[in-house]
N, C-alpha and C. Protein backbone atom coordinates (compact mmCIF):
# COMPACT_ATOMS: atom_id res chain seq x y z
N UNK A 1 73.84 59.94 -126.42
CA UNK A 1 72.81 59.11 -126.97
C UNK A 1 71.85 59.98 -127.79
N UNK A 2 71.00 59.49 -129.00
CA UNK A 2 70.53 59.85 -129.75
C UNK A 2 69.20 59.09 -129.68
N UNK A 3 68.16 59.57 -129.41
CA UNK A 3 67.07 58.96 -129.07
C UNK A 3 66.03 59.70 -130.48
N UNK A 4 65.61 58.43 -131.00
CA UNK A 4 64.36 58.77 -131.88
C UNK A 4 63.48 57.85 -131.32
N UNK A 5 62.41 57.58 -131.86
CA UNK A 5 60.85 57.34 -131.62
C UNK A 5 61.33 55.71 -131.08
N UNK A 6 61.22 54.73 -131.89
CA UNK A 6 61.27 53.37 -131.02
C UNK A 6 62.93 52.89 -131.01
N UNK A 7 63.65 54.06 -131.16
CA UNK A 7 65.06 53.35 -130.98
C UNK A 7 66.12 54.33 -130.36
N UNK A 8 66.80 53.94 -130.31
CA UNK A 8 68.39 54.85 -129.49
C UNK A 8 69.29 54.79 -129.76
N UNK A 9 70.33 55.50 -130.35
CA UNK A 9 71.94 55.74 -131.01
C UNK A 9 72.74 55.96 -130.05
N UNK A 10 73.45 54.72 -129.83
CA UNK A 10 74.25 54.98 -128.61
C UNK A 10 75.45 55.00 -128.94
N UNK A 11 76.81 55.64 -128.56
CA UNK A 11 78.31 55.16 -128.50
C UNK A 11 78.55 53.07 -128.57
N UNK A 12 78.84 52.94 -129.36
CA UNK A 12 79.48 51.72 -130.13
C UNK A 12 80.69 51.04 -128.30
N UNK A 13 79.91 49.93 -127.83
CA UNK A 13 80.92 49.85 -126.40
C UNK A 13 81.45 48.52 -127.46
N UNK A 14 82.56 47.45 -126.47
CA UNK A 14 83.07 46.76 -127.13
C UNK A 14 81.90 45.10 -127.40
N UNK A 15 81.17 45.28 -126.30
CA UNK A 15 80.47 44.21 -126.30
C UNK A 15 79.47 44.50 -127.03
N UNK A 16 79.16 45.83 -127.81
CA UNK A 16 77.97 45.91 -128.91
C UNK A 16 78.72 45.31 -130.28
N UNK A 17 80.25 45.45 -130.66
CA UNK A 17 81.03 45.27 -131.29
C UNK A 17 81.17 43.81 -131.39
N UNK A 18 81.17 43.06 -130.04
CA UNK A 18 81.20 41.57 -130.15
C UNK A 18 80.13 41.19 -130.68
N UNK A 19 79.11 41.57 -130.43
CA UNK A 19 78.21 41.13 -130.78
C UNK A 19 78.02 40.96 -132.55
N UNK A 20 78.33 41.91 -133.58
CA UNK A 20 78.45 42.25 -134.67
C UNK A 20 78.83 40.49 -135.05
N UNK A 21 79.78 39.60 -134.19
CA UNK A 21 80.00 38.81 -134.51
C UNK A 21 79.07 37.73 -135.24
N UNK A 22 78.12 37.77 -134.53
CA UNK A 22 77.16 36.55 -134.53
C UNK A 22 76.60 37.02 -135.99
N UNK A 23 75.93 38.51 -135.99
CA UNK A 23 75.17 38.53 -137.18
C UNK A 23 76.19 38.54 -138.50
N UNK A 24 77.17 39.56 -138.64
CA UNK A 24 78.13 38.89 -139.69
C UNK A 24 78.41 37.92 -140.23
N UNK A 25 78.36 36.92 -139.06
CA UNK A 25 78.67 35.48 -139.64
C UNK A 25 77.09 34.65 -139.46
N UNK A 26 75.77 35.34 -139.67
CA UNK A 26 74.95 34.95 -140.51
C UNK A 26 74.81 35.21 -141.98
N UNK A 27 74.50 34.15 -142.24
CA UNK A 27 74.51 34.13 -144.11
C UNK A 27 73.56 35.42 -144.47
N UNK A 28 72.22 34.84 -144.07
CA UNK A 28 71.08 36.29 -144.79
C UNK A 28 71.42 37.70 -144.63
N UNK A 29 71.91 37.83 -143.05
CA UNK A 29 72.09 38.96 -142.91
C UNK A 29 73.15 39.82 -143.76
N UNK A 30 74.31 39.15 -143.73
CA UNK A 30 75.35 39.59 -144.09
C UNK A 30 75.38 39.92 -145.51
N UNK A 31 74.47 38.83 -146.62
CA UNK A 31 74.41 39.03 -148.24
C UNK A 31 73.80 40.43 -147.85
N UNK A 32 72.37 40.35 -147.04
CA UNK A 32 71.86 41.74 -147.19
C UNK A 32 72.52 43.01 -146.88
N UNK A 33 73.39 43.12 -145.90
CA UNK A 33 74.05 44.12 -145.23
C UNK A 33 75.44 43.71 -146.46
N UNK A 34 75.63 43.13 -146.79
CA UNK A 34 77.20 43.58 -148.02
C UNK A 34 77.28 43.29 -149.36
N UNK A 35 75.80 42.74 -149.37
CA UNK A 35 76.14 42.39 -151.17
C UNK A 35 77.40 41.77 -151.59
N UNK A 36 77.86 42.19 -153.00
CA UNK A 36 79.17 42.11 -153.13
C UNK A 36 80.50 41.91 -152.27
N UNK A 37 80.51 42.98 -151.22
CA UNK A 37 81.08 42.82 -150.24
C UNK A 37 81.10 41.64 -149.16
N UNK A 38 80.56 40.60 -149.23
CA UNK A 38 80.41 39.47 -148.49
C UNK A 38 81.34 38.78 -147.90
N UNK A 39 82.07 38.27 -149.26
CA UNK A 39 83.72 37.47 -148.80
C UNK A 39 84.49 38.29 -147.71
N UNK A 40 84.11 39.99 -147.81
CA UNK A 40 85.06 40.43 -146.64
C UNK A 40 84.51 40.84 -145.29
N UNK A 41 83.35 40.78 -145.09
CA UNK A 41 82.43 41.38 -144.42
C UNK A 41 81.91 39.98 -143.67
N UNK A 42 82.18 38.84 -143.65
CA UNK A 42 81.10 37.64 -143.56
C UNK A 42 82.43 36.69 -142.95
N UNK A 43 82.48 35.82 -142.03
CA UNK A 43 83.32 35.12 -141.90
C UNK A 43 84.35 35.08 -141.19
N UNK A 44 84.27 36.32 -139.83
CA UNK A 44 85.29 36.90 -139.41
C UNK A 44 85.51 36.11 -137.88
N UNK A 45 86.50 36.08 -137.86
CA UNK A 45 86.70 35.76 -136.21
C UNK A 45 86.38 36.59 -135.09
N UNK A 46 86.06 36.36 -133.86
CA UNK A 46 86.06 37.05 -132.67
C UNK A 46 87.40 38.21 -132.88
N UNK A 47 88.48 37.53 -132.75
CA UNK A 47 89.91 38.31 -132.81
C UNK A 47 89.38 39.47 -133.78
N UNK A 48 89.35 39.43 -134.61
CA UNK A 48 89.21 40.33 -136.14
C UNK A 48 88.35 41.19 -135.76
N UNK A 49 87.22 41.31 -134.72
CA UNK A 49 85.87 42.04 -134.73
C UNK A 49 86.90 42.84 -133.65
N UNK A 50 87.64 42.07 -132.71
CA UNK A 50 87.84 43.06 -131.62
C UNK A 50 89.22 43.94 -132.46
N UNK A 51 89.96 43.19 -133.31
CA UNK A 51 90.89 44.14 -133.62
C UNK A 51 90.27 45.24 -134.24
N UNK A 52 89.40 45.24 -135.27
CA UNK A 52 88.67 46.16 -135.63
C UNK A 52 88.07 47.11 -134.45
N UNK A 53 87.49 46.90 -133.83
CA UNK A 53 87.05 47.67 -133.21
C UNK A 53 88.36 48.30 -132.19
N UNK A 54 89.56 48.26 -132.19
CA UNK A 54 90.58 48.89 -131.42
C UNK A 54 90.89 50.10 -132.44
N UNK A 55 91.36 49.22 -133.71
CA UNK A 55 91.60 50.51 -134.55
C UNK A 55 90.64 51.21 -135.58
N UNK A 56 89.36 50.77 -135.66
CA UNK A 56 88.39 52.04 -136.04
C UNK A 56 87.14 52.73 -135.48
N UNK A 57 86.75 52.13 -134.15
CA UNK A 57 85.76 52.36 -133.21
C UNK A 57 86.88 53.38 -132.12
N UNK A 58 87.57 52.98 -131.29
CA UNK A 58 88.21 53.94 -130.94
C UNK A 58 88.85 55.14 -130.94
N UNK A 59 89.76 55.45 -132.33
CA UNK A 59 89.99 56.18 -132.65
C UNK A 59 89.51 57.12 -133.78
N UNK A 60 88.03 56.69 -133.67
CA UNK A 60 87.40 57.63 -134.57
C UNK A 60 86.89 59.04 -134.53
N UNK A 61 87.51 59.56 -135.74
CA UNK A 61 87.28 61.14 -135.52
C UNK A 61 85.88 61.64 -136.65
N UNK A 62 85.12 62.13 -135.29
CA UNK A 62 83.69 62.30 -135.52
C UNK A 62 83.25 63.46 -137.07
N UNK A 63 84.47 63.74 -136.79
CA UNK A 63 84.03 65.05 -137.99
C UNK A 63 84.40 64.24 -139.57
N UNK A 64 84.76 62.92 -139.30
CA UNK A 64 84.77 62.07 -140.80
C UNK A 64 83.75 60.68 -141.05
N UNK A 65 83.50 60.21 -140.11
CA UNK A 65 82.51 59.19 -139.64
C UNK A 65 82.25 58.88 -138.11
N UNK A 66 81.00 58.78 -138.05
CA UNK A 66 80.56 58.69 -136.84
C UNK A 66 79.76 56.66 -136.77
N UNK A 67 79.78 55.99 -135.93
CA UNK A 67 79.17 54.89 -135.97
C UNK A 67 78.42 54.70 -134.65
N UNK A 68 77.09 53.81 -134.68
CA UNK A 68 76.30 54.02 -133.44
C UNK A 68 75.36 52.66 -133.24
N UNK A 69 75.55 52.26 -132.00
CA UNK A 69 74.60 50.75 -131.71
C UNK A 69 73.15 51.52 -132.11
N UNK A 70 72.16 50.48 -132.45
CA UNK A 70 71.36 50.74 -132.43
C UNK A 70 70.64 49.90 -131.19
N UNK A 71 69.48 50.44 -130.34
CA UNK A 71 69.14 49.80 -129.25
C UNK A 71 67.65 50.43 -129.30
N UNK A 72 66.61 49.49 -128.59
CA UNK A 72 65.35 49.52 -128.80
C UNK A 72 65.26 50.47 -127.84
N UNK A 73 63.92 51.27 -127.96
CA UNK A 73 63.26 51.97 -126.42
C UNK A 73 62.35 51.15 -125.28
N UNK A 74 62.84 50.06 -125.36
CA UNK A 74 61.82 49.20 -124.79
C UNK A 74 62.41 49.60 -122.97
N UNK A 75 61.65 48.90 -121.94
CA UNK A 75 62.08 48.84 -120.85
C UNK A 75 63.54 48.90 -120.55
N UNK A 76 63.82 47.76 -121.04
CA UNK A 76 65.22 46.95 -121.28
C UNK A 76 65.60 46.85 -122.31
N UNK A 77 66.03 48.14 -122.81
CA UNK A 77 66.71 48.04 -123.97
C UNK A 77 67.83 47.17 -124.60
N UNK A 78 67.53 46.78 -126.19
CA UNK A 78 68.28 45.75 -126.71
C UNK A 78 68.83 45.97 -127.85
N UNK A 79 70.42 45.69 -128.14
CA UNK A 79 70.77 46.22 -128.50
C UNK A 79 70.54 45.46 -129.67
N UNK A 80 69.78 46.16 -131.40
CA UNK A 80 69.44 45.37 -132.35
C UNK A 80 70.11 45.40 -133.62
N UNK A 81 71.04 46.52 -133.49
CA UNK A 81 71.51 46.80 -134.54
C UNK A 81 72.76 47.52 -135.22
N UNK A 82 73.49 48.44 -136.22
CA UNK A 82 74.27 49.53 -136.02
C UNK A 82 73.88 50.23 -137.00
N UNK A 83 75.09 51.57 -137.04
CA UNK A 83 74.14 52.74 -138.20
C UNK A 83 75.32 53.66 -137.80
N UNK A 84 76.08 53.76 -139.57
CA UNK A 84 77.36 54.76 -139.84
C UNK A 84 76.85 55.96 -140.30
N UNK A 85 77.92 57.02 -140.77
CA UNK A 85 77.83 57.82 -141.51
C UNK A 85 79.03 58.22 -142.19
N UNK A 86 79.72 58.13 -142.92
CA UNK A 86 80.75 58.07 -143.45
C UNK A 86 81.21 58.58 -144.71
N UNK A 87 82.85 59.32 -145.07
CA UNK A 87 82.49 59.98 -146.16
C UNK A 87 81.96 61.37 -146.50
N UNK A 88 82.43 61.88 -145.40
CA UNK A 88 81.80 63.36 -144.81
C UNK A 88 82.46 64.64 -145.52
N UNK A 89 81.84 65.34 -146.19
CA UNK A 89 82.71 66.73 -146.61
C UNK A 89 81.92 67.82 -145.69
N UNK A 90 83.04 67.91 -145.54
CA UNK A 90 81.88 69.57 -144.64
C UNK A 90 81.99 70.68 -145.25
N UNK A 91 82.78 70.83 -146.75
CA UNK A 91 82.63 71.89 -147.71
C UNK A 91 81.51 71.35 -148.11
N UNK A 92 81.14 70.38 -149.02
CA UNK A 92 79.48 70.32 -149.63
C UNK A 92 78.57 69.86 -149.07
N UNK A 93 78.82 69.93 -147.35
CA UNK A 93 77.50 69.27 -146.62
C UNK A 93 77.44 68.07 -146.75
N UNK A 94 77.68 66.74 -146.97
CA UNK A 94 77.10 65.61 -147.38
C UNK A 94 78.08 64.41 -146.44
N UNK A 95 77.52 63.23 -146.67
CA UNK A 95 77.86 62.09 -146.44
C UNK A 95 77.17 60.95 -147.06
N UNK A 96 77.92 59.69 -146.58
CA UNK A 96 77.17 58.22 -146.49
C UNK A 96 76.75 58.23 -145.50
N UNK A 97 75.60 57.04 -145.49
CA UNK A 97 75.08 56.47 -144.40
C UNK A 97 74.80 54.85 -144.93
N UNK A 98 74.89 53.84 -143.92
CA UNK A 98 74.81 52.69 -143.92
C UNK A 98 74.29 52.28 -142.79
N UNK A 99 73.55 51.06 -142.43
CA UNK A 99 72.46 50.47 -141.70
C UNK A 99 72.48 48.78 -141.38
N UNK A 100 72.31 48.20 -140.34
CA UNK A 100 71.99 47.10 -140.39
C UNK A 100 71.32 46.69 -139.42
N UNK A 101 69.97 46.05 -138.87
CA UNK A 101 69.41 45.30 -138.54
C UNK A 101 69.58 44.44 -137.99
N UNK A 102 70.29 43.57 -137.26
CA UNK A 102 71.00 42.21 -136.78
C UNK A 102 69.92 41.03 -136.68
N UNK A 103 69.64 41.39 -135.51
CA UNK A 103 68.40 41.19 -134.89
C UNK A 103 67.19 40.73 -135.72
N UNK A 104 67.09 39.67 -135.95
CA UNK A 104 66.38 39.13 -137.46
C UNK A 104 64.52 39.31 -136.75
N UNK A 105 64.76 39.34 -135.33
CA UNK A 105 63.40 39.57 -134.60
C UNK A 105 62.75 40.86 -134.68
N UNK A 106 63.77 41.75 -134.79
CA UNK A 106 63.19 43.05 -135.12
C UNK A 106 63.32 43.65 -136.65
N UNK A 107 63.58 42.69 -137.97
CA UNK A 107 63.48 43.12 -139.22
C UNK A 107 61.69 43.03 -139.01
N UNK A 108 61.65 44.29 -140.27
CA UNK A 108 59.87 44.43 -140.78
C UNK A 108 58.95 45.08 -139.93
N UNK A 109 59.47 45.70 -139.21
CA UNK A 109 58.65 46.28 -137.91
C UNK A 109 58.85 48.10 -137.72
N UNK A 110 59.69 48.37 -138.26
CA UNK A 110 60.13 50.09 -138.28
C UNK A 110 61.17 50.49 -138.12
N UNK A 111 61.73 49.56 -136.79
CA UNK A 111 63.29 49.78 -136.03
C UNK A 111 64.13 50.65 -136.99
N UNK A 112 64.38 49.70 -138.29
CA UNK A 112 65.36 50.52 -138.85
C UNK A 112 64.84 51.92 -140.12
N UNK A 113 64.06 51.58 -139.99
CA UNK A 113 63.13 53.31 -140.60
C UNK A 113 63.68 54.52 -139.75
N UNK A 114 63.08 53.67 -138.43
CA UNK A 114 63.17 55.14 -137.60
C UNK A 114 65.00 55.48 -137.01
N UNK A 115 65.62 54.34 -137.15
CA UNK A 115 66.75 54.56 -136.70
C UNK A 115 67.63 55.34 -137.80
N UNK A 116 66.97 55.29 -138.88
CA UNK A 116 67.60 56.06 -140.90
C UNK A 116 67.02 57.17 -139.58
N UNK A 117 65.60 57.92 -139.42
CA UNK A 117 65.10 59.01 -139.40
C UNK A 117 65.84 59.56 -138.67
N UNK A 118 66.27 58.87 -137.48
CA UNK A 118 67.15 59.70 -136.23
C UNK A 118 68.45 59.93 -136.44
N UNK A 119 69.08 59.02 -137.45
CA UNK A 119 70.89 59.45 -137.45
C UNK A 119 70.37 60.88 -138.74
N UNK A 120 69.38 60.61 -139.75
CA UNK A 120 69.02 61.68 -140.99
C UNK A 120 68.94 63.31 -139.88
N UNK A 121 67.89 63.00 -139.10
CA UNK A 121 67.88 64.05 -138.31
C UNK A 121 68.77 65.04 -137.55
N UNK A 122 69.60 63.88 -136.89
CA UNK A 122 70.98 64.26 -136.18
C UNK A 122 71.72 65.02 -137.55
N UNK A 123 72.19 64.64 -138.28
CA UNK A 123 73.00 64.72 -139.48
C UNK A 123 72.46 66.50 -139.94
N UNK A 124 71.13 66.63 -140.33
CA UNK A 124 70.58 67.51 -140.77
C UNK A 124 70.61 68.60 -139.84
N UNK A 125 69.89 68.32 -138.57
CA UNK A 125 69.96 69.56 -137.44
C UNK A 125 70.74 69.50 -136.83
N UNK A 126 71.88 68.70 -136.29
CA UNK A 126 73.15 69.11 -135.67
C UNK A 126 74.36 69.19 -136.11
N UNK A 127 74.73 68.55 -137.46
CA UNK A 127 75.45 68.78 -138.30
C UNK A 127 75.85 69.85 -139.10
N UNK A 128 74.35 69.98 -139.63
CA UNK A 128 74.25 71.06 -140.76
C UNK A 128 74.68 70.41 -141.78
N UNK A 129 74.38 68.96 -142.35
CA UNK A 129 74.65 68.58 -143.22
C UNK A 129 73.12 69.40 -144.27
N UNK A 130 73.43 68.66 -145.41
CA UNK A 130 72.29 69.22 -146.27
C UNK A 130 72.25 68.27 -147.30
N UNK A 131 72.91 66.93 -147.33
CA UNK A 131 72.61 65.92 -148.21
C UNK A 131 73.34 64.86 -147.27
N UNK A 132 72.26 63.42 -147.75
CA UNK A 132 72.36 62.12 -147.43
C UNK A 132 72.73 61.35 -148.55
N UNK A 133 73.60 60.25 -148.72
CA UNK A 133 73.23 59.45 -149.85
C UNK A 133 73.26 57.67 -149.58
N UNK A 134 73.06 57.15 -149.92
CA UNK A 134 73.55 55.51 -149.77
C UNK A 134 73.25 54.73 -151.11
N UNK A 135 73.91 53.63 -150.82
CA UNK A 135 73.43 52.61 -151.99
C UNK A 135 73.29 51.36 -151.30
N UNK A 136 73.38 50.24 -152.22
CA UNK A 136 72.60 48.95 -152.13
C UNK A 136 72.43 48.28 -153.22
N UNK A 137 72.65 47.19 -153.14
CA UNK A 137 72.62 46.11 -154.41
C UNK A 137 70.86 45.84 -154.44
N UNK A 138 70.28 46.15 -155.83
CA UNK A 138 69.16 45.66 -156.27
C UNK A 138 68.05 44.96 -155.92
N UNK A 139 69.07 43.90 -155.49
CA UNK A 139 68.28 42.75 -154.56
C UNK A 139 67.80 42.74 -153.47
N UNK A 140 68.47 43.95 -152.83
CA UNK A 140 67.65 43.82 -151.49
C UNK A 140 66.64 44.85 -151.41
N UNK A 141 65.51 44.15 -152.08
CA UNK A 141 64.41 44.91 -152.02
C UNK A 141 63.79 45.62 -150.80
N UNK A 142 63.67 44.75 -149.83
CA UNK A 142 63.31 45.52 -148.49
C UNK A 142 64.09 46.84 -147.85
N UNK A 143 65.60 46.85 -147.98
CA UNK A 143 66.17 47.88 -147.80
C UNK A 143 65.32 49.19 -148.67
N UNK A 144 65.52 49.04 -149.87
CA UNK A 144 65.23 49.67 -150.87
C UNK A 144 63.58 50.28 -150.58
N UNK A 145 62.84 49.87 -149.63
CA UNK A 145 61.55 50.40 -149.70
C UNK A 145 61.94 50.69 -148.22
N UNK A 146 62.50 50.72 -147.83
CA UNK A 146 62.58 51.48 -146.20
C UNK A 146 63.68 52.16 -146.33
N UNK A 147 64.40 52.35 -147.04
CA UNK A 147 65.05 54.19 -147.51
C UNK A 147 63.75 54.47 -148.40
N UNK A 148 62.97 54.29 -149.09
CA UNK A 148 62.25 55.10 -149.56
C UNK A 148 61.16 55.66 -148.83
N UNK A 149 60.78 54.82 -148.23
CA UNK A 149 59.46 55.24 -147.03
C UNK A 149 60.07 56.60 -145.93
N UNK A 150 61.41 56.64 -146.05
CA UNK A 150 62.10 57.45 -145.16
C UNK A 150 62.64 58.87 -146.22
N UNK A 151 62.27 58.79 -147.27
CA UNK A 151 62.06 59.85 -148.41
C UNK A 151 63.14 59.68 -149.11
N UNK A 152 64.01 58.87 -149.31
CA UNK A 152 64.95 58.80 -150.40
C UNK A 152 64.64 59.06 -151.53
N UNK A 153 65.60 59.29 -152.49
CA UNK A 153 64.74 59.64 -153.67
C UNK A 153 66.03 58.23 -154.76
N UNK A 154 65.65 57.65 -155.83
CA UNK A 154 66.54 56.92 -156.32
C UNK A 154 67.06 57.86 -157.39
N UNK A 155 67.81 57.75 -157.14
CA UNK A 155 69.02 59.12 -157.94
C UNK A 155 69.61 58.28 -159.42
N UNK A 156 70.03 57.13 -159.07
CA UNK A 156 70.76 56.33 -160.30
C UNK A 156 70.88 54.75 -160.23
N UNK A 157 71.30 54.49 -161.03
CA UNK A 157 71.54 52.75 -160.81
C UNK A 157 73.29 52.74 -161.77
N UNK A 158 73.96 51.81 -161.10
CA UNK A 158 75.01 51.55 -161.65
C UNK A 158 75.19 50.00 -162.38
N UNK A 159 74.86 49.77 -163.39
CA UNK A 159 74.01 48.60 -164.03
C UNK A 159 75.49 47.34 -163.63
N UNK A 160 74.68 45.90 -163.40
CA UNK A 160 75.89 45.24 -163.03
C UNK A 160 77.00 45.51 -162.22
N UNK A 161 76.80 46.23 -161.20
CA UNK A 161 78.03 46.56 -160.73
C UNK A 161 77.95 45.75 -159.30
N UNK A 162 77.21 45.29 -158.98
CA UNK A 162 76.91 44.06 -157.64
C UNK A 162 77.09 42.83 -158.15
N UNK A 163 77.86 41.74 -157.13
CA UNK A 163 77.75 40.64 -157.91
C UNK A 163 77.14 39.33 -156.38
N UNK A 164 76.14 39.09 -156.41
CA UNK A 164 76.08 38.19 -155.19
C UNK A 164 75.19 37.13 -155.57
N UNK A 165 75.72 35.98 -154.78
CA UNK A 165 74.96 34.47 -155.14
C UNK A 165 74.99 33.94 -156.73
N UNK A 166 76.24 35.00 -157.53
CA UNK A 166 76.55 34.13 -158.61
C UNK A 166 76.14 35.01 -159.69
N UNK A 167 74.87 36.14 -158.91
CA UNK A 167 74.93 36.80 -160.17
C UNK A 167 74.60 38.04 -160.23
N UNK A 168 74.78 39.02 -161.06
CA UNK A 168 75.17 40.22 -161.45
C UNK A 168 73.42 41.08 -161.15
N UNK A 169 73.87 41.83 -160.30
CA UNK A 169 72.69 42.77 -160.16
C UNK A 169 73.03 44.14 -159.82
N UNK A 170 72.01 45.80 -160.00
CA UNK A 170 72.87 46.76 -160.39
C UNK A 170 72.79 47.16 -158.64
N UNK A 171 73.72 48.63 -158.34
CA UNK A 171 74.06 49.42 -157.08
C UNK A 171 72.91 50.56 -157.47
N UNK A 172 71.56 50.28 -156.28
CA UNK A 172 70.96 51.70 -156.85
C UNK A 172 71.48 52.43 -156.02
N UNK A 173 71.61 54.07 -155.95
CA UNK A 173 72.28 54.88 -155.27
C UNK A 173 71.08 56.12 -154.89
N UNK A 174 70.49 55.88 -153.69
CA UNK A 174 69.84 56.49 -152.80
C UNK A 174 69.96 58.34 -152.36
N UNK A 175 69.57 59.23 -152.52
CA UNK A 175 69.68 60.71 -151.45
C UNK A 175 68.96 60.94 -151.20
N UNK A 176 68.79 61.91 -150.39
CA UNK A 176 68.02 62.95 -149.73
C UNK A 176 68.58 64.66 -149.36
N UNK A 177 67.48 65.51 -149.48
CA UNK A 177 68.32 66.45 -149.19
C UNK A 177 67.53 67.04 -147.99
N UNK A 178 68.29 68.04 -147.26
CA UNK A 178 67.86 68.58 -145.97
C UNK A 178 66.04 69.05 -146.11
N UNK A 179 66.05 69.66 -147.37
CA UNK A 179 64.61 70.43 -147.71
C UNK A 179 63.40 69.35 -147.67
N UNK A 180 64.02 68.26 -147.96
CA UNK A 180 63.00 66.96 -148.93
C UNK A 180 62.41 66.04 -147.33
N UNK A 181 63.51 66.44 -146.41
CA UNK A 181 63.50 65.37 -145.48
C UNK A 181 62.17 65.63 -144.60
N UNK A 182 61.68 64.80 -143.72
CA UNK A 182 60.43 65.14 -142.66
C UNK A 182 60.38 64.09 -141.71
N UNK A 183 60.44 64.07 -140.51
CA UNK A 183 61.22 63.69 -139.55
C UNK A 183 59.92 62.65 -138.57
């Protein structure tokens, strides 16, 4: 487990995985968490979440992506969310990272700030990574100011290259580097 300030990175069990169900197959969440990606990401059966999770939660090898529940520090911790990293070179230090929120009770509150800060952290001091990057379709403005509040820097935009609710908006593409970061 990976414990930052109001949250906790835990090993991915199967019933954090079931759970993925419910919010996936919410509409808001899911445009926000896939943009473009929606039709495949949105709509899935129980079966489909658990087959997934047999063949890429289980047999995942940590030194290429790592994936992690996100869970509150409360008394009774709850589990609110998840958070990848994916895309890993360990010649140039770097990866992806991706995020989601489920838990529509705990959007706007920090959860997922601090849960970016703690996988950024992990990544940086136990890794030895030395660069972060992510992207995100345009539209989701709120993402977009909570990677920045967490020091992203906006590196580029890929104009039109998102297409959701009919219409064309760009992929800004997010980093950070080990030096820039502050925890």
């Amino acid at each position: 487990m990976i414990t930052g300030r109001k949250v906790q990175l835990r090993p991915v069990s199967i019933e954090d995985f079931k759970r993925t169900f419910e919010w996936r197959n919410d509409e808001e969440f899911a445009k926000m968490s896939a943009g473009t990606d929606l039709f495949r990401y949105s709509h899935v059966t129980l079966d489909q979440i658990e087959s997934t999770y047999e063949k890429e939660i289980r047999t995942l090898d940590r030194r290429e992506k790592g994936e992690f529940s996100i869970y509150t520090q409360e008394e009774n911790p709850k589990h609110i969310g998840f958070i990848v990293y994916r895309e890993m070179n360990i010649v140039a230090r770097r990866c992806t990272i991706g995020m989601g929120i489920g838990d529509k009770e705990y959007w706007s509150k920090g959860f997922g700030s601090d849960a970016l800060k703690t996988l950024i952290h992990y990544l940086f001091q136990t890794m030895n990574l030395n660069r972060v990057q992510l992207d995100t379709w345009s539209g989701n403005e709120r993402a977009i100011r909570s990677y920045e509040k967490c020091g992203f820097v906006v590196e580029g935009r890929m104009r039109n290259h998102s297409f959701v609710d009919g219409k064309y908006y760009d992929t800004v593409v997010l980093g950070l580097l080990k030096e820039e970061f502050q925890y």
